[in-house]
N, C-alpha and C. Protein backbone atom coordinates (compact mmCIF):
# COMPACT_ATOMS: atom_id res chain seq x y z
N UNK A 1 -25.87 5.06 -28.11
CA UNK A 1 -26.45 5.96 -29.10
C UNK A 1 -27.98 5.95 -28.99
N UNK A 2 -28.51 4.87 -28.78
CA UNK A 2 -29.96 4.97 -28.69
C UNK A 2 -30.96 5.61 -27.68
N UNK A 3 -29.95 5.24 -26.36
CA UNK A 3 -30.63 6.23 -25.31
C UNK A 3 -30.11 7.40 -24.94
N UNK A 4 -29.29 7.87 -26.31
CA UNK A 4 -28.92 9.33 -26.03
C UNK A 4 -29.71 9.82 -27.47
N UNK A 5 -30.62 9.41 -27.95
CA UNK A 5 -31.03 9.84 -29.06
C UNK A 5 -32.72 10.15 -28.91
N UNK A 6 -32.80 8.67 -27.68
CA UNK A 6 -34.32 8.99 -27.01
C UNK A 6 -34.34 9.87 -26.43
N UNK A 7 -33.48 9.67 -25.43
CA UNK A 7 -33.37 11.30 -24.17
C UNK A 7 -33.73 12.23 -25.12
N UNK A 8 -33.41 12.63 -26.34
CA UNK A 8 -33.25 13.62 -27.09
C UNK A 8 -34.93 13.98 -27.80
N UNK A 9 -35.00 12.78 -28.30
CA UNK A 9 -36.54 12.97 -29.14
C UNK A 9 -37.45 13.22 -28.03
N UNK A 10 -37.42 12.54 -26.46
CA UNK A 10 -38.34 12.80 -25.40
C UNK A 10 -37.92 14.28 -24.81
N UNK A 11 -36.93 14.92 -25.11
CA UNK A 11 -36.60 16.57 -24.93
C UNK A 11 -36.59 16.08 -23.17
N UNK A 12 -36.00 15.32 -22.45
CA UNK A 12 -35.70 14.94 -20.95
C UNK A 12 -33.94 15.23 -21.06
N UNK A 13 -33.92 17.06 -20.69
CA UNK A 13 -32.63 17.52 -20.49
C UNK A 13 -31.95 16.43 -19.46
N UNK A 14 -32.21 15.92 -18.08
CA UNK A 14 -31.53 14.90 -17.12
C UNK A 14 -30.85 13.75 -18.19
N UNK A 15 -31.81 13.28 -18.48
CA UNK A 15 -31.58 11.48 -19.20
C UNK A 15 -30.41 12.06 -20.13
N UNK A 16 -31.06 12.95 -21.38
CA UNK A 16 -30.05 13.42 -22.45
C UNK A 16 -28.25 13.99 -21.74
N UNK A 17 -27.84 14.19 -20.59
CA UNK A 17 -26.72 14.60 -20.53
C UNK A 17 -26.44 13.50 -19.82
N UNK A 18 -27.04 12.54 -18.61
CA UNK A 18 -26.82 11.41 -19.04
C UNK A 18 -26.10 10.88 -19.29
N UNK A 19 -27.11 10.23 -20.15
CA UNK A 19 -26.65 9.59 -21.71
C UNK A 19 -25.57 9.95 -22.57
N UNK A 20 -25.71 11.26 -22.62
CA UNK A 20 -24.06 12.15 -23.52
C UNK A 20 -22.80 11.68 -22.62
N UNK A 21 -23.22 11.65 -21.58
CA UNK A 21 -22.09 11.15 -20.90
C UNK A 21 -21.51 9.28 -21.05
N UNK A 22 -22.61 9.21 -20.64
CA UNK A 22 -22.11 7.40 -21.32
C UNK A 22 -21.37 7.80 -22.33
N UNK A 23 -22.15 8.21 -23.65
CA UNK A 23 -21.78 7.47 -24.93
C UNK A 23 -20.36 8.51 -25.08
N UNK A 24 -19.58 9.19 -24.64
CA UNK A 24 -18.60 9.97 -24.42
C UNK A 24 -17.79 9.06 -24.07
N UNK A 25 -17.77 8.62 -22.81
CA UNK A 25 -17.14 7.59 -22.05
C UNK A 25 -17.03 6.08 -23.10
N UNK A 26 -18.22 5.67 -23.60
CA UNK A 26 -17.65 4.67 -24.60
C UNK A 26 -17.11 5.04 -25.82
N UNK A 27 -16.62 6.36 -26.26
CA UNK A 27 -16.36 6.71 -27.24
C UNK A 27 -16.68 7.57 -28.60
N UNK A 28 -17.77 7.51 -28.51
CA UNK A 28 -18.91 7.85 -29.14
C UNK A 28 -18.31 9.45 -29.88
N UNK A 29 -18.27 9.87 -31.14
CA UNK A 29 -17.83 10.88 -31.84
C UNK A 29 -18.93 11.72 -31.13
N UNK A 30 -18.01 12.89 -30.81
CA UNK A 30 -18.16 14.46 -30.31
C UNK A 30 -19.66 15.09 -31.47
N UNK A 31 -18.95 15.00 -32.64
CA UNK A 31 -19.80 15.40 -33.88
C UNK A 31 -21.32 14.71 -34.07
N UNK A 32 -20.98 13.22 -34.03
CA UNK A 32 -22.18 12.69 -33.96
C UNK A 32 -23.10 12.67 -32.92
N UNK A 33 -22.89 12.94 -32.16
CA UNK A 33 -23.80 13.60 -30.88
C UNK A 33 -24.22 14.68 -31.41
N UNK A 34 -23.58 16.01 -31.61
CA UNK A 34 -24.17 16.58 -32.23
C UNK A 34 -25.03 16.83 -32.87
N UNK A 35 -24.73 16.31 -34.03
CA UNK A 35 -25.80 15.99 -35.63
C UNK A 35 -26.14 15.13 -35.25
N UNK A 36 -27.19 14.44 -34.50
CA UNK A 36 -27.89 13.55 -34.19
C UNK A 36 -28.95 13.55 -34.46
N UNK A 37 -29.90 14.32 -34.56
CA UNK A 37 -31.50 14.35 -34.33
C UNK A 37 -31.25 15.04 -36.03
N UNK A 38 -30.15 15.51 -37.17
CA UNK A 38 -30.56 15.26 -38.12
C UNK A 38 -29.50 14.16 -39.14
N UNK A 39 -29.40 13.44 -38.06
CA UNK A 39 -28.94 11.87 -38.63
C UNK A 39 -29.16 11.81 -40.44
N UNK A 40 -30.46 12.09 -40.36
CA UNK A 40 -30.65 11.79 -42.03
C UNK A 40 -29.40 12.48 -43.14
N UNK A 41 -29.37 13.98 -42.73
CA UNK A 41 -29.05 15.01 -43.43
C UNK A 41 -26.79 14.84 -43.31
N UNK A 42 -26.90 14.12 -42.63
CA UNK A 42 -24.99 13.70 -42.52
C UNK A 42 -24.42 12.42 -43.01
N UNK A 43 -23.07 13.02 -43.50
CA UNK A 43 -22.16 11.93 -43.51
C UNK A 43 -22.10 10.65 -42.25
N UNK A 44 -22.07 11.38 -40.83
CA UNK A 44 -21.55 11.77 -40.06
C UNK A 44 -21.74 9.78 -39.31
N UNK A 45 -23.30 9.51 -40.04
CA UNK A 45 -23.74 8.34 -39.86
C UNK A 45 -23.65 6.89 -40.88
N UNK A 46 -23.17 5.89 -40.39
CA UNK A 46 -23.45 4.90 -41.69
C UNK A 46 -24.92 4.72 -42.01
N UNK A 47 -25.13 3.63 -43.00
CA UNK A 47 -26.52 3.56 -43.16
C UNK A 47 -27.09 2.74 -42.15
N UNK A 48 -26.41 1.73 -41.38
CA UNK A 48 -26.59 0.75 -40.39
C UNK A 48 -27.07 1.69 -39.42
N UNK A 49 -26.37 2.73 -38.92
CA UNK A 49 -26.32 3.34 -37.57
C UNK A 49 -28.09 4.19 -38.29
N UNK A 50 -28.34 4.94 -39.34
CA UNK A 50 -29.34 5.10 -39.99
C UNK A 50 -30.57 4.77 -39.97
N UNK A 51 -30.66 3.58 -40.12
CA UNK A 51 -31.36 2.32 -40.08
C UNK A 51 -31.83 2.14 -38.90
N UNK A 52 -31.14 2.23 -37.61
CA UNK A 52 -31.33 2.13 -36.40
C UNK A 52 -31.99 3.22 -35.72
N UNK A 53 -31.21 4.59 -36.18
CA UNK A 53 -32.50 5.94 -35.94
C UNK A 53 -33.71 5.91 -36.09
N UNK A 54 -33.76 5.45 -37.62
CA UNK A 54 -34.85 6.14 -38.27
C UNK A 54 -35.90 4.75 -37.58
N UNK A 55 -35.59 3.61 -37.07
CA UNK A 55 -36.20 2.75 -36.54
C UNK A 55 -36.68 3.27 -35.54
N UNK A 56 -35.83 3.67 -34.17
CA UNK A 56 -36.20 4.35 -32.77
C UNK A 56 -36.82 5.28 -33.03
N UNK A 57 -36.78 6.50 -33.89
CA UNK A 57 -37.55 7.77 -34.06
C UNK A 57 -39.17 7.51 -34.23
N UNK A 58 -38.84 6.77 -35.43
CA UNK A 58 -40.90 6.60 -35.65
C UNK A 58 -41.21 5.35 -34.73
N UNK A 59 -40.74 4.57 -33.44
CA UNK A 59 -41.26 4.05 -32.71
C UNK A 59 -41.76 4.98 -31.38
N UNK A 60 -40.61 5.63 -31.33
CA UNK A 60 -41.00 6.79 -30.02
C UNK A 60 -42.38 7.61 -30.79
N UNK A 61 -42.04 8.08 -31.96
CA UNK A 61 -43.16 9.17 -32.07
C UNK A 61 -44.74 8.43 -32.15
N UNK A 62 -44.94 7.31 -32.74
CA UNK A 62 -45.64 6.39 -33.65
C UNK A 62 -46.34 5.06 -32.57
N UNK A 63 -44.78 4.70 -31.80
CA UNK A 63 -45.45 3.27 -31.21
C UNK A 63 -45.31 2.64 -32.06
N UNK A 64 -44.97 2.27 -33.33
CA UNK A 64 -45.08 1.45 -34.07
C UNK A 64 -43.96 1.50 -35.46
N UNK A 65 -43.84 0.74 -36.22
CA UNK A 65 -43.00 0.83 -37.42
C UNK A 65 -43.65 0.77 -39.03
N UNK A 66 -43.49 1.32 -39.55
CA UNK A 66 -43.80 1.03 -40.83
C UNK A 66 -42.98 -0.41 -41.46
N UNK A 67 -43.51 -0.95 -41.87
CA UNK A 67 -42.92 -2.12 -43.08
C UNK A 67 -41.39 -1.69 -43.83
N UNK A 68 -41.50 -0.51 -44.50
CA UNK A 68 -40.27 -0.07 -44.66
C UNK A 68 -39.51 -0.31 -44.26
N UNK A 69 -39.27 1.00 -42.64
CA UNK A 69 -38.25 1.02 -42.10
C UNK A 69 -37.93 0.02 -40.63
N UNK A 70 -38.69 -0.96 -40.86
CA UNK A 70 -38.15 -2.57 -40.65
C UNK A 70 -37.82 -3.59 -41.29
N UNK A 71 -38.10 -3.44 -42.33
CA UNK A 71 -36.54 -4.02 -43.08
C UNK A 71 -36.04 -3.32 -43.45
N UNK A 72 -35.39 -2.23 -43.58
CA UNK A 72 -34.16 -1.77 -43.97
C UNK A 72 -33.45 -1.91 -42.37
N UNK A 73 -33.86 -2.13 -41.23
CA UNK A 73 -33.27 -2.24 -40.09
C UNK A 73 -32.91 -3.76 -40.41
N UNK A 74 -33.60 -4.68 -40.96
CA UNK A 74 -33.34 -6.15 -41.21
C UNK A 74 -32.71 -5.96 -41.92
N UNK A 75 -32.05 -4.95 -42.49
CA UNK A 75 -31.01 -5.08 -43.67
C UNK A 75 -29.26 -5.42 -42.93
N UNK A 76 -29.49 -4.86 -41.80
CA UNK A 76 -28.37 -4.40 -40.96
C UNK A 76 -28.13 -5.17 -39.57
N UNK A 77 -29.86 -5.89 -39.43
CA UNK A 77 -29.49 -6.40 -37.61
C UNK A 77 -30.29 -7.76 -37.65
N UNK A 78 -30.33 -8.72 -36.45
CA UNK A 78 -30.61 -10.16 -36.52
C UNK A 78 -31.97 -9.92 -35.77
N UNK A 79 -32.85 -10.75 -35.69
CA UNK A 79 -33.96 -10.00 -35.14
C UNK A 79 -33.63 -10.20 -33.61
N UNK A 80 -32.41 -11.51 -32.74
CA UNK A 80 -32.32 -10.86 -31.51
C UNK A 80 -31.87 -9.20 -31.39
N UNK A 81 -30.92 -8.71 -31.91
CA UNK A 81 -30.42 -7.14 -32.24
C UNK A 81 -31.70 -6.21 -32.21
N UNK A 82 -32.43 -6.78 -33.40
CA UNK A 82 -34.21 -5.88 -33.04
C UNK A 82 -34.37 -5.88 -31.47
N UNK A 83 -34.83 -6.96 -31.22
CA UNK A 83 -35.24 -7.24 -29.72
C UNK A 83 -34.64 -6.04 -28.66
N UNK A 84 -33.06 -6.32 -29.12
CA UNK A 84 -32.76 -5.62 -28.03
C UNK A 84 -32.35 -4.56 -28.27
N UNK A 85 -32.29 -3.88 -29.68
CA UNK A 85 -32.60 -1.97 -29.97
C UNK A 85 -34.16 -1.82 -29.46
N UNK A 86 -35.28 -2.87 -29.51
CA UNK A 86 -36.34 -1.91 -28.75
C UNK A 86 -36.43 -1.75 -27.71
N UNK A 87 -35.75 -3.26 -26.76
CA UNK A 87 -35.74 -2.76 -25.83
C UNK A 87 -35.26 -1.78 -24.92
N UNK A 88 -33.70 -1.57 -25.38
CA UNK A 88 -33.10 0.12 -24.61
C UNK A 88 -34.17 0.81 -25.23
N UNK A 89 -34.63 1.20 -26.26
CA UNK A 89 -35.60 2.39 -26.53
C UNK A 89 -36.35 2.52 -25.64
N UNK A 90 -37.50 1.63 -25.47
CA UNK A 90 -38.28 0.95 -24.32
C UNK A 90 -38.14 1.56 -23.07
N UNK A 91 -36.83 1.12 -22.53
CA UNK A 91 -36.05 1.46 -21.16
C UNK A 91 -36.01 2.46 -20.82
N UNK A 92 -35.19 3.24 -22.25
CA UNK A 92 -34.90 4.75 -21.51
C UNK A 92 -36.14 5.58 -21.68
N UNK A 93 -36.93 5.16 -23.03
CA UNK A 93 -38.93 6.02 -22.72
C UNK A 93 -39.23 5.82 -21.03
N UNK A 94 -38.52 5.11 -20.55
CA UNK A 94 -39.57 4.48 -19.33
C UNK A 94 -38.71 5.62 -18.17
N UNK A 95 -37.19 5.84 -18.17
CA UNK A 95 -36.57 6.67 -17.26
C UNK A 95 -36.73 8.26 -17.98
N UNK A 96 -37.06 8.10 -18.95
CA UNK A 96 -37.36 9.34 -19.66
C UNK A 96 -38.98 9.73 -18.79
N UNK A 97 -39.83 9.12 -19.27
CA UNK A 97 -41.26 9.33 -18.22
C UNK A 97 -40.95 9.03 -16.86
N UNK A 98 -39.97 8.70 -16.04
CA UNK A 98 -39.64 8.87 -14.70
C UNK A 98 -38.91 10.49 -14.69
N UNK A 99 -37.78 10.58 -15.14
CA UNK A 99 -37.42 11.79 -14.91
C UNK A 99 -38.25 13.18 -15.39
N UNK A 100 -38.84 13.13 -15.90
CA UNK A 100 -39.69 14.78 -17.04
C UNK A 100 -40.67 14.58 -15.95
N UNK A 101 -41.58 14.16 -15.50
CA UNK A 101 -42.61 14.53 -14.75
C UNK A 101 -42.12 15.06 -13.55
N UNK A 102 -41.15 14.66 -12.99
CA UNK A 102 -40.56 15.05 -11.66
C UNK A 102 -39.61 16.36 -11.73
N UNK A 103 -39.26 17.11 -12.83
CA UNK A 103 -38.51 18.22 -13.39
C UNK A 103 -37.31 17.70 -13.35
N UNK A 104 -36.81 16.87 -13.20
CA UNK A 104 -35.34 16.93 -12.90
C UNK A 104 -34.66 17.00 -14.44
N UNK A 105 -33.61 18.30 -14.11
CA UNK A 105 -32.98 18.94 -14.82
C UNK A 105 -31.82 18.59 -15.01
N UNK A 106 -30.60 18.67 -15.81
CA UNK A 106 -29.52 18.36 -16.08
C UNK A 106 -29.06 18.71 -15.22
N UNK A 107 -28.14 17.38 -15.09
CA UNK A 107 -27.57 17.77 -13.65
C UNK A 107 -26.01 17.86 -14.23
N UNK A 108 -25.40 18.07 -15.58
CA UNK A 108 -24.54 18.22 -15.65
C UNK A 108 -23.14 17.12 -15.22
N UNK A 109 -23.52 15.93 -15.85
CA UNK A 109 -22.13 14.99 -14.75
C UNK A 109 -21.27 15.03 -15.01
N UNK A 110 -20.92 15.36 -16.56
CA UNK A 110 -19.64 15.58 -17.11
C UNK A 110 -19.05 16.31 -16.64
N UNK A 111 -19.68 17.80 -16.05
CA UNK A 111 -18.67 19.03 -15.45
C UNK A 111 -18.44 18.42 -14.00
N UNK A 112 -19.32 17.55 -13.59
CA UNK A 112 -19.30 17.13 -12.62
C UNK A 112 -18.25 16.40 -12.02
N UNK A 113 -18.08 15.18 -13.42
CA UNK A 113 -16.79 14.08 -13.46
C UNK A 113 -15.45 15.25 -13.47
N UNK A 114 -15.23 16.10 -14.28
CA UNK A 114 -14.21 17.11 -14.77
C UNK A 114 -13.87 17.57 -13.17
N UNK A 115 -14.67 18.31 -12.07
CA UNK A 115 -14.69 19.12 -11.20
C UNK A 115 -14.26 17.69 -9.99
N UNK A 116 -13.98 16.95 -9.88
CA UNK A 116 -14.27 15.39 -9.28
C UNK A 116 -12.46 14.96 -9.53
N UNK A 117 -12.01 14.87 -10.63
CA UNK A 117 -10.92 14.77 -11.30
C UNK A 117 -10.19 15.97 -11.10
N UNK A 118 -10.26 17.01 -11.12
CA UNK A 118 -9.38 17.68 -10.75
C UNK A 118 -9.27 18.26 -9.40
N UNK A 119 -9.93 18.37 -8.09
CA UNK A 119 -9.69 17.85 -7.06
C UNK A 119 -9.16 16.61 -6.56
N UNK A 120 -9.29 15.34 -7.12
CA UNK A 120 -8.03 14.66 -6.99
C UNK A 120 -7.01 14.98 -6.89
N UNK A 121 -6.92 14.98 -8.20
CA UNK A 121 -5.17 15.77 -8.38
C UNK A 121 -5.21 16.93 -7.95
N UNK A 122 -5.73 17.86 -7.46
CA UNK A 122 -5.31 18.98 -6.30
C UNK A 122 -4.51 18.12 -4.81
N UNK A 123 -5.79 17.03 -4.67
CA UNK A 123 -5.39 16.35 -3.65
C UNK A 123 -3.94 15.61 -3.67
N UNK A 124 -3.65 14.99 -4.23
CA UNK A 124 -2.49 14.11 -4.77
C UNK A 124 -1.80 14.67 -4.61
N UNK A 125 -1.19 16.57 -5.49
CA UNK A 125 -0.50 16.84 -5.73
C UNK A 125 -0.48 17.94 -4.20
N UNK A 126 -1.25 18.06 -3.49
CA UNK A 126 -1.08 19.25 -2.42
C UNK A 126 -0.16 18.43 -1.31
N UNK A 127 0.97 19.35 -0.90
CA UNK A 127 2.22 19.01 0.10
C UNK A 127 0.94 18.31 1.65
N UNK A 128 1.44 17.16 1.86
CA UNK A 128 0.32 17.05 3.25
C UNK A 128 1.33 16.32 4.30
């Protein structure tokens, strides 16, 4: 969720489909991908998962956190957990500023995986 939320706030179409793809593959609700970037305004999120946005959002935009909305993230996580929600943030800012300067565009993997999978089974199933 976090580095499909950065991809998102850094507007890096590559990273963001990505990422949609991971968090697809681990499960990740269809919807909440969606309504993501207005996290605040849905059910769709607990307050934990909340907590964790509104943490990554004003670090990407800001660099920094307000007092606030670090503890209400301490409401929810241990400070190793901090550690390591900044660091994916961190990470993917860093493949996020690798990919956007270089244009690279969505490359689409999901249709990709889909188009991949069903040539298989073309294969499998074709008389040979």
């Amino acid at each position: 969720m976090i580095r499909y939320f950065t991809s998102h706030l850094n507007n890096c179409p590559f990273c963001a489909n990505a990422m949609r793809y991971q968090a697809h593959k681990a499960g990740m609700d269809r919807a909440q991908l969606k309504d993501i970037l207005q996290f605040e305004k849905t059910e769709r999120f607990s307050e934990k998962e909340k907590a964790l946005l509104a943490y990554v959002r004003e670090v990407n935009m800001y660099k920094t956190s307000t007092d606030e909305i670090f503890q209400n993230l301490q409401r929810f996580y241990s400070d190793k957990e901090i550690i390591e929600i900044t660091w994916v943030n961190a990470s993917e800012n860093y493949f996020n500023l690798m990919a956007k300067p270089m244009g690279l565009e969505s490359d689409d993997l999901k249709a990709r995986s889909q188009q991949q999978r069903a040539k298989q089974l073309q294969t499998s199933v074709s008389p040979g």
